[in-house]
N, C-alpha and C. Protein backbone atom coordinates (compact mmCIF):
# COMPACT_ATOMS: atom_id res chain seq x y z
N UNK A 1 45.28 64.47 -1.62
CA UNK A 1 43.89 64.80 -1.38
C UNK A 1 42.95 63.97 -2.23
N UNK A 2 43.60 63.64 -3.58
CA UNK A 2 42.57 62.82 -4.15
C UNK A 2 42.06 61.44 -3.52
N UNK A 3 43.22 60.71 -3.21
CA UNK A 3 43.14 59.76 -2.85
C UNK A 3 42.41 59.78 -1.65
N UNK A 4 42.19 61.02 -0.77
CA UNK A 4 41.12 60.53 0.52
C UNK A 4 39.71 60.83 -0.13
N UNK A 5 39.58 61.83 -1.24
CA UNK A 5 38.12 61.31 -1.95
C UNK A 5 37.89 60.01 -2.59
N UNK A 6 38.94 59.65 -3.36
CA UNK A 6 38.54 58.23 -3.64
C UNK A 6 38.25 56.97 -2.84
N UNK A 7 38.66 56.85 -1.34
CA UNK A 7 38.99 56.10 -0.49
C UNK A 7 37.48 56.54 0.12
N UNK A 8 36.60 57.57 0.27
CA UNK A 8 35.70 58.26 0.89
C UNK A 8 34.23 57.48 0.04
N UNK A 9 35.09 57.25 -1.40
CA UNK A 9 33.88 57.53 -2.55
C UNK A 9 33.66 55.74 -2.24
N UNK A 10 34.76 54.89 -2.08
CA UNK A 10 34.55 53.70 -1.80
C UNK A 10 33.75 53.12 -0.61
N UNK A 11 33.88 53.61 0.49
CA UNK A 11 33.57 53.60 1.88
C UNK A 11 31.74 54.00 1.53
N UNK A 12 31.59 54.45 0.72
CA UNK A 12 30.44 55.22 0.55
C UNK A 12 29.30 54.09 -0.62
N UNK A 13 30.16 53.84 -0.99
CA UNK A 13 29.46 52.78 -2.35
C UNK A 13 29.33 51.62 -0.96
N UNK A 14 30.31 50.91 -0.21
CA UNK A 14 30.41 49.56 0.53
C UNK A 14 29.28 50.05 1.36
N UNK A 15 29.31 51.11 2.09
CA UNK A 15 27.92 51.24 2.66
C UNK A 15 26.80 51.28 2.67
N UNK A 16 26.42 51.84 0.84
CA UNK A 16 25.20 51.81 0.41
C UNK A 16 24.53 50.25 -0.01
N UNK A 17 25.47 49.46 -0.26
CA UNK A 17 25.15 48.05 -0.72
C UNK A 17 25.03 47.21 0.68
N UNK A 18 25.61 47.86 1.74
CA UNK A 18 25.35 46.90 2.83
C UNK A 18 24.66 47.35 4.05
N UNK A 19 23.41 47.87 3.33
CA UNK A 19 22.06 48.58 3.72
C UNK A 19 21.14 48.17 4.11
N UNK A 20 20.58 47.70 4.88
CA UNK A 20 19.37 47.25 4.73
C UNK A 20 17.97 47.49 4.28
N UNK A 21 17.07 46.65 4.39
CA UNK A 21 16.32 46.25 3.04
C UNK A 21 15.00 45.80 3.98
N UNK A 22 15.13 45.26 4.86
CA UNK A 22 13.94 44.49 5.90
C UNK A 22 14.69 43.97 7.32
N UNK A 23 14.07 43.67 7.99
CA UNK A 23 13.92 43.03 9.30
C UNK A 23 12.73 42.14 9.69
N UNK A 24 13.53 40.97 10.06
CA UNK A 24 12.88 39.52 10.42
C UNK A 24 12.07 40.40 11.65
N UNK A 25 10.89 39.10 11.20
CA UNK A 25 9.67 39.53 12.52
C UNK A 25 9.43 38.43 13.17
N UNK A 26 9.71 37.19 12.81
CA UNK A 26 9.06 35.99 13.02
C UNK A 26 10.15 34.74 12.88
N UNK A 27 10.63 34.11 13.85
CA UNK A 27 11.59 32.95 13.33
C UNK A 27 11.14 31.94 14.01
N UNK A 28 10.65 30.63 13.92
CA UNK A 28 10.32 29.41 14.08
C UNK A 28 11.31 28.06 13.39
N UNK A 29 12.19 27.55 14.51
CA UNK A 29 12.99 26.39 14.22
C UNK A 29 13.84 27.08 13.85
N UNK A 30 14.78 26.29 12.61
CA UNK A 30 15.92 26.57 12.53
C UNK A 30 15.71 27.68 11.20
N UNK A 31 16.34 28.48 11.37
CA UNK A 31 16.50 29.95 9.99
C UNK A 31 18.01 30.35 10.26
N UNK A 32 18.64 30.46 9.14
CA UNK A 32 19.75 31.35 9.03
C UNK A 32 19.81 32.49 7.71
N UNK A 33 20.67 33.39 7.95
CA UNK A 33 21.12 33.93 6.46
C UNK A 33 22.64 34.18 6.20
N UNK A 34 22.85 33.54 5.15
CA UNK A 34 24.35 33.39 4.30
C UNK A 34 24.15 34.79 4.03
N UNK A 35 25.36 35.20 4.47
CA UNK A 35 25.56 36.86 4.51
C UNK A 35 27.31 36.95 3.94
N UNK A 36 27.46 37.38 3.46
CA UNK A 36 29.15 37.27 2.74
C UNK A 36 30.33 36.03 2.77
N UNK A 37 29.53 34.61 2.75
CA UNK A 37 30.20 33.85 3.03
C UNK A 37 29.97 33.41 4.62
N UNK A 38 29.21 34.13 5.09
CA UNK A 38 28.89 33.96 6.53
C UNK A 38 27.78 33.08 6.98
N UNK A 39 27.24 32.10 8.34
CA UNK A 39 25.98 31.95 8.73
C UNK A 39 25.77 32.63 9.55
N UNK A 40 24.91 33.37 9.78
CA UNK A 40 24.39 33.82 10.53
C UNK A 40 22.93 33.62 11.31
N UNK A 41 22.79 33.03 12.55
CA UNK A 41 21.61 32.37 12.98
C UNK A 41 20.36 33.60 12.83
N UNK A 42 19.36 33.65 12.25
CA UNK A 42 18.40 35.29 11.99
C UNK A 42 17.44 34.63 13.47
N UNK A 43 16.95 36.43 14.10
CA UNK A 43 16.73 36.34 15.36
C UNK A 43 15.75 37.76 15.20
N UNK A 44 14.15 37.72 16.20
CA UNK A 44 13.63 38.61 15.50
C UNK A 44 13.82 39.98 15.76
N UNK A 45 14.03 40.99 14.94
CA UNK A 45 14.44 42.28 15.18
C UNK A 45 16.68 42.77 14.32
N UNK A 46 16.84 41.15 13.71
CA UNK A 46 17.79 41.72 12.73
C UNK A 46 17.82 42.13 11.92
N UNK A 47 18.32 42.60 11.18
CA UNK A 47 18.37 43.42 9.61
C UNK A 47 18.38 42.27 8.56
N UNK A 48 17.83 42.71 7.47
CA UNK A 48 18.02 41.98 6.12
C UNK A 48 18.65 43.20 5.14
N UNK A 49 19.43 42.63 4.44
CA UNK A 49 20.06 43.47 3.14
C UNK A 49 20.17 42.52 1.64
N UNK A 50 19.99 43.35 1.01
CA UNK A 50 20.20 43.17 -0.33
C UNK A 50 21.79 41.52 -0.28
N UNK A 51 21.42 40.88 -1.37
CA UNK A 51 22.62 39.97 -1.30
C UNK A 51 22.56 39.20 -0.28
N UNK A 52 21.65 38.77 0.65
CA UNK A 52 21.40 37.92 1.94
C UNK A 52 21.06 37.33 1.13
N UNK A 53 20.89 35.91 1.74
CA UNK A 53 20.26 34.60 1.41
C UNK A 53 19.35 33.88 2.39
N UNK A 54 18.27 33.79 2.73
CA UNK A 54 17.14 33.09 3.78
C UNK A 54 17.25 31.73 3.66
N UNK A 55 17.68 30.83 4.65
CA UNK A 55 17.51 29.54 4.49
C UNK A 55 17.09 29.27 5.87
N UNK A 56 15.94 28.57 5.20
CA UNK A 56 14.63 27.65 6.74
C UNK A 56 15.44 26.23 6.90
N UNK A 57 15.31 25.36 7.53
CA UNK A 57 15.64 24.53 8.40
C UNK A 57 14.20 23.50 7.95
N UNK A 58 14.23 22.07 7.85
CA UNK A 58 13.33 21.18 8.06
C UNK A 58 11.73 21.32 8.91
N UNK A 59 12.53 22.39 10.54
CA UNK A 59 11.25 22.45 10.79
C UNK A 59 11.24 24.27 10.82
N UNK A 60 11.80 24.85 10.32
CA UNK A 60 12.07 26.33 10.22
C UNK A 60 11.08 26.81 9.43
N UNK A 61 10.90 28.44 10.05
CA UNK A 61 9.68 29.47 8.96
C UNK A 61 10.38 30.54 9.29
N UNK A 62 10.05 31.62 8.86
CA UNK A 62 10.75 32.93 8.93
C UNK A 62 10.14 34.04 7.87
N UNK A 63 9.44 34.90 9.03
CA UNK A 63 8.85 36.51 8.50
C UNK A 63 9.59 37.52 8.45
N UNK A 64 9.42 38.20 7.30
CA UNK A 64 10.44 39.55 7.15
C UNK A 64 9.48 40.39 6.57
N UNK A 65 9.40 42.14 7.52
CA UNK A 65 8.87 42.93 6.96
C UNK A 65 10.14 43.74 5.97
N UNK A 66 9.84 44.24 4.52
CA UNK A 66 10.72 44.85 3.82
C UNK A 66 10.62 47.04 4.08
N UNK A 67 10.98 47.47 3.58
CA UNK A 67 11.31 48.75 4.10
C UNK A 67 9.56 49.40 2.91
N UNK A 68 9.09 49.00 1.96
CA UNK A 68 7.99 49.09 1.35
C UNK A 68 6.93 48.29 2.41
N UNK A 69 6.97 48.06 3.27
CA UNK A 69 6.25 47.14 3.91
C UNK A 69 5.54 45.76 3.29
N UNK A 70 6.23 45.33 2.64
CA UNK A 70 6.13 44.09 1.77
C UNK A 70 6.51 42.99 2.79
N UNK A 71 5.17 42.21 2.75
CA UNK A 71 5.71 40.99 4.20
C UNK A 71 5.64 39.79 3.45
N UNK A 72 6.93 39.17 3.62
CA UNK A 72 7.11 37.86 3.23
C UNK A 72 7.82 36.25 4.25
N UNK A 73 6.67 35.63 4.12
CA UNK A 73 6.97 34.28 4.82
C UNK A 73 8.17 33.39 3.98
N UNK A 74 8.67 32.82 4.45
CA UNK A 74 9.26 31.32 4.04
C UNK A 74 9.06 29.87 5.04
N UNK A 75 8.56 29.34 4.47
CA UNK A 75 7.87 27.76 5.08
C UNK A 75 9.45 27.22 5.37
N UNK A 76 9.38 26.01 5.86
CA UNK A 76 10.37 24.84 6.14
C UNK A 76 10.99 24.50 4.99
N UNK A 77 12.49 24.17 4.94
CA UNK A 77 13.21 23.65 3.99
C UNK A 77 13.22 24.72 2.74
N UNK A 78 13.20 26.07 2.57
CA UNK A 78 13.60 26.77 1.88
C UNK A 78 14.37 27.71 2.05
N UNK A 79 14.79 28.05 0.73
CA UNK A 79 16.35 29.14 0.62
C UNK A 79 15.61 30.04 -0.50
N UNK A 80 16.12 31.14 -0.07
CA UNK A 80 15.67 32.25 -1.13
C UNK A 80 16.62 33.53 -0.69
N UNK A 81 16.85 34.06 -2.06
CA UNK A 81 18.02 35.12 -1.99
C UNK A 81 17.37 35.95 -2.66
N UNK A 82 18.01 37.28 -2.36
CA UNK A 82 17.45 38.92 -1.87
C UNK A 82 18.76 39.23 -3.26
N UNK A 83 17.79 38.83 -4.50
CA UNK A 83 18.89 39.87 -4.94
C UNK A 83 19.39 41.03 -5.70
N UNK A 84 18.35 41.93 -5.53
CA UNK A 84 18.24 43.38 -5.59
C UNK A 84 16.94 43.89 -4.85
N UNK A 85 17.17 44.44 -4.24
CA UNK A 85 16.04 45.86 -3.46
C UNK A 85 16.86 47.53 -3.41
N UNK A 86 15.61 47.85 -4.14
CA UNK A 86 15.70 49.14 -4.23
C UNK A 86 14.17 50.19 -3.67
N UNK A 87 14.04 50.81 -3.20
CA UNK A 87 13.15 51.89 -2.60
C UNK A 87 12.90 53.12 -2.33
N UNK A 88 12.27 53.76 -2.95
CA UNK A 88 12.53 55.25 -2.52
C UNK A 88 10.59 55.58 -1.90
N UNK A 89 11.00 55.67 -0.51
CA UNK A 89 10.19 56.45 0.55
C UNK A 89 9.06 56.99 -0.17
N UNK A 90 9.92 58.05 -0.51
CA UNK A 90 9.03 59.48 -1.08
C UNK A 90 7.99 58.87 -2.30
N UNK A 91 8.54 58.51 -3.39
CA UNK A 91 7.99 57.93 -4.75
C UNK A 91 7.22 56.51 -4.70
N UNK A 92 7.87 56.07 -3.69
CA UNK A 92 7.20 54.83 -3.75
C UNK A 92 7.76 53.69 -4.49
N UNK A 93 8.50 54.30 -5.73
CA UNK A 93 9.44 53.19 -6.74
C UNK A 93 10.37 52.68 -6.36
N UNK A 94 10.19 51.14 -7.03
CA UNK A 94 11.44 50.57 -6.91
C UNK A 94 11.53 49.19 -7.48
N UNK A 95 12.47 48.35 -7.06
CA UNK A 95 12.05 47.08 -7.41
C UNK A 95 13.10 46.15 -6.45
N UNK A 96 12.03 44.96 -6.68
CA UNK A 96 12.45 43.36 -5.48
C UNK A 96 12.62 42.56 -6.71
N UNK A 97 13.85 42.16 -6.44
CA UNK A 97 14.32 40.62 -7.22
C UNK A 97 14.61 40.05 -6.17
N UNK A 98 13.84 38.56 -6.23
CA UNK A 98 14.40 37.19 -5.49
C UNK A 98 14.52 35.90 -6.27
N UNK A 99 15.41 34.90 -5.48
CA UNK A 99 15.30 33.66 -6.18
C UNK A 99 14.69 32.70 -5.38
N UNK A 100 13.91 31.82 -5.01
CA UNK A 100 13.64 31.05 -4.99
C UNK A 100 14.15 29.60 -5.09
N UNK A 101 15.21 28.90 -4.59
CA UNK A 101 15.52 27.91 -5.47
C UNK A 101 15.28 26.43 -4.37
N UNK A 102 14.24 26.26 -3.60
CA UNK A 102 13.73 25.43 -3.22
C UNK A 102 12.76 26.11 -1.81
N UNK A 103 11.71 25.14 -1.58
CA UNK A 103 10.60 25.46 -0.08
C UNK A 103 9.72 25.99 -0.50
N UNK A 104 8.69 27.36 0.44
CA UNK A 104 7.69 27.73 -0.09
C UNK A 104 7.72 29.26 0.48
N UNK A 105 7.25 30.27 -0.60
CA UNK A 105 7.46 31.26 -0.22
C UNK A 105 5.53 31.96 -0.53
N UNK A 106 5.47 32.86 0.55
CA UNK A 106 4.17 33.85 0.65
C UNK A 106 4.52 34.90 0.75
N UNK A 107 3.97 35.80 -0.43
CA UNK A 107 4.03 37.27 -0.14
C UNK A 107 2.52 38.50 -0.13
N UNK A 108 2.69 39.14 0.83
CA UNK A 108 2.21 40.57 0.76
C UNK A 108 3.01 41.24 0.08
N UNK A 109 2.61 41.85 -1.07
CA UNK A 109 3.15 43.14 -1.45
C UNK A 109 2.87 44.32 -1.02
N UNK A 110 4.02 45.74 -1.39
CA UNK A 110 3.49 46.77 -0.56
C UNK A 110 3.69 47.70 -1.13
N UNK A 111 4.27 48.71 -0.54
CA UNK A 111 3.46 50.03 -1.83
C UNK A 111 4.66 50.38 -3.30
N UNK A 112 5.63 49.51 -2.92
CA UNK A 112 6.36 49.49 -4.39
C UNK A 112 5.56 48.80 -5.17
N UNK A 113 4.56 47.77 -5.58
CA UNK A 113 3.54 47.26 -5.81
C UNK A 113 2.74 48.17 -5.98
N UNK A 114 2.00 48.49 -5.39
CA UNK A 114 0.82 49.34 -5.74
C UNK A 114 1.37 50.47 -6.33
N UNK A 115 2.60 51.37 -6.38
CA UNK A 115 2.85 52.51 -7.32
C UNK A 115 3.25 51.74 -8.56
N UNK A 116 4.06 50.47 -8.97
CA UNK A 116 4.43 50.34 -10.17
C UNK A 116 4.40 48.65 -10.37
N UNK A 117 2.93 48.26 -10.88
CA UNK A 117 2.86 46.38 -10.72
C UNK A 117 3.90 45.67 -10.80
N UNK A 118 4.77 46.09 -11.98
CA UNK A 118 6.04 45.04 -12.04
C UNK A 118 7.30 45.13 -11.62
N UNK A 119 7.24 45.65 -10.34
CA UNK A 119 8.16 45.90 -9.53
C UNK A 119 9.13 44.57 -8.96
N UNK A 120 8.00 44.00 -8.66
CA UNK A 120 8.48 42.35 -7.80
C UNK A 120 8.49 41.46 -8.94
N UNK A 121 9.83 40.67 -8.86
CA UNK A 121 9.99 39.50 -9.76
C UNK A 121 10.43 38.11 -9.12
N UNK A 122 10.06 37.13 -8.85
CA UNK A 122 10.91 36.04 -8.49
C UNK A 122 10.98 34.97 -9.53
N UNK A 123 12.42 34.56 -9.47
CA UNK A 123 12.74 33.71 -10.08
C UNK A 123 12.48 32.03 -9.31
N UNK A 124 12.75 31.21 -9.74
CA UNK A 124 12.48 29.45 -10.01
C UNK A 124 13.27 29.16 -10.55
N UNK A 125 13.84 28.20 -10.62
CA UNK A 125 14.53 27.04 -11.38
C UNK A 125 14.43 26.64 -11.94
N UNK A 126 12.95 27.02 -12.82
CA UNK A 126 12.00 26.75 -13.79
C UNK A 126 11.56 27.97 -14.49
N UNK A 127 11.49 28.79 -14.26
CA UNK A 127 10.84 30.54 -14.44
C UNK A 127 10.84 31.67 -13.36
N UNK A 128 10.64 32.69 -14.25
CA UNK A 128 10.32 33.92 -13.57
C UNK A 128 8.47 34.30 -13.10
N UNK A 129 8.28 34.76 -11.93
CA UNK A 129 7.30 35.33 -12.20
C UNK A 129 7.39 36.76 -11.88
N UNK A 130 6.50 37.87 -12.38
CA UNK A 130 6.42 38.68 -12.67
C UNK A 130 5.14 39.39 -11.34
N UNK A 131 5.09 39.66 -10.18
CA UNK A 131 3.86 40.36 -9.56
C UNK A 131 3.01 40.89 -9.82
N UNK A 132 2.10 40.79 -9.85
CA UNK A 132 1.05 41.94 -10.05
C UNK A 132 0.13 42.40 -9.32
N UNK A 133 -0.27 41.72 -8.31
CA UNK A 133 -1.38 40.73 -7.50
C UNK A 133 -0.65 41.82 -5.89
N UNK A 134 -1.80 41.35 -4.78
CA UNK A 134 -1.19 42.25 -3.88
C UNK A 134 -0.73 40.74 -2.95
N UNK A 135 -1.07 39.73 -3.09
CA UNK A 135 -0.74 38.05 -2.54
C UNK A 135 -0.52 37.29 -3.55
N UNK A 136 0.82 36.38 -3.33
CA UNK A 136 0.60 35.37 -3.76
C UNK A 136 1.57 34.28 -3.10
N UNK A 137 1.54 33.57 -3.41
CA UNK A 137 2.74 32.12 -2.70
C UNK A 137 3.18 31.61 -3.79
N UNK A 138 4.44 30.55 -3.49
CA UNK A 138 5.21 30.12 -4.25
C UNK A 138 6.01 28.94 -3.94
N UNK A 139 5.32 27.54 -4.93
CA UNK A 139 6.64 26.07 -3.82
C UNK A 139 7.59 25.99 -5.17
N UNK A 140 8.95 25.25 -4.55
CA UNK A 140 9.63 25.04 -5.30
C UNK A 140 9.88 23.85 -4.61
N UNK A 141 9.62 22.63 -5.23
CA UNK A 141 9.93 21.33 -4.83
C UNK A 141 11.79 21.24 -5.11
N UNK A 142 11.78 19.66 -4.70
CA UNK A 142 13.20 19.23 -4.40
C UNK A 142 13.93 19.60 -5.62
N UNK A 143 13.11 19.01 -6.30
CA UNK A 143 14.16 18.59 -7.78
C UNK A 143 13.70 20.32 -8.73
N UNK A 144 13.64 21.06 -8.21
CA UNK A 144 13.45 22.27 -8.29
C UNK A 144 12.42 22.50 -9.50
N UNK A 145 11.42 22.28 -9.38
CA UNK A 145 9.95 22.12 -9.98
C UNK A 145 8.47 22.81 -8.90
């Protein structure tokens, strides 16, 4: 008997991490997301989860509303990874980590933002920034600058 709670308790953790987090609204040119070793071509109305990776294409863009309603663009020739989202409905708290590590990224923030400013963090190849703001954008050139 233990062992079908432990086997239950696992099934239960793999599900909560492979949750989603947002859904693409907008795909122009080429977009995929590296999903467990996977490509996956993103198409509008799929899921985003935590641990995805967004990569635009030369002539690629790609909109994702997040479950805070936090809307974020990515321009052509960028990759950016999802890597922690957390949210709670009710409270409003939580927090967005991304990386950034080349292209250009625009965000709306949403009400994880407005209940707690430093919720949203993205990283660079160069630095962190820290949100506060309800917009802002973000390039990360080639040589990751």
């Amino acid at each position: 008997m233990r062992w079908f709670i432990a086997i239950g308790a696992v099934l239960l953790a793999a599900a909560a991490q492979a949750s989603d987090v947002g859904e693409i609204k907008t795909v122009r040119g080429a977009v995929h997301i590296e999903r467990g070793g996977t490509l996956l071509a993103a198409s509008p109305g799929m899921n985003v989860r935590q641990s995805d990776v967004l990569v635009t294409g030369a002539d690629g863009a790609v909109g994702v509303t997040f479950l805070d309603n936090s809307l974020l663009s990515l321009g052509p020739g960028s990759r950016l990874g999802i890597d922690h989202y957390s949210f709670d409905s009710t409270t409003h708290a939580g927090r967005f980590d991304s990386s950034l590590s080349k292209g250009t990224l625009a965000v709306v923030s949403g009400k994880m933002v407005k209940q707690s400013p430093d919720a949203m963090r993205v990283r660079t190849p160069t630095g962190v920034m820290g949100v506060r703001g309800t917009e802002f954008a973000v390039q990360v050139g080639e040589s990751g600058r």
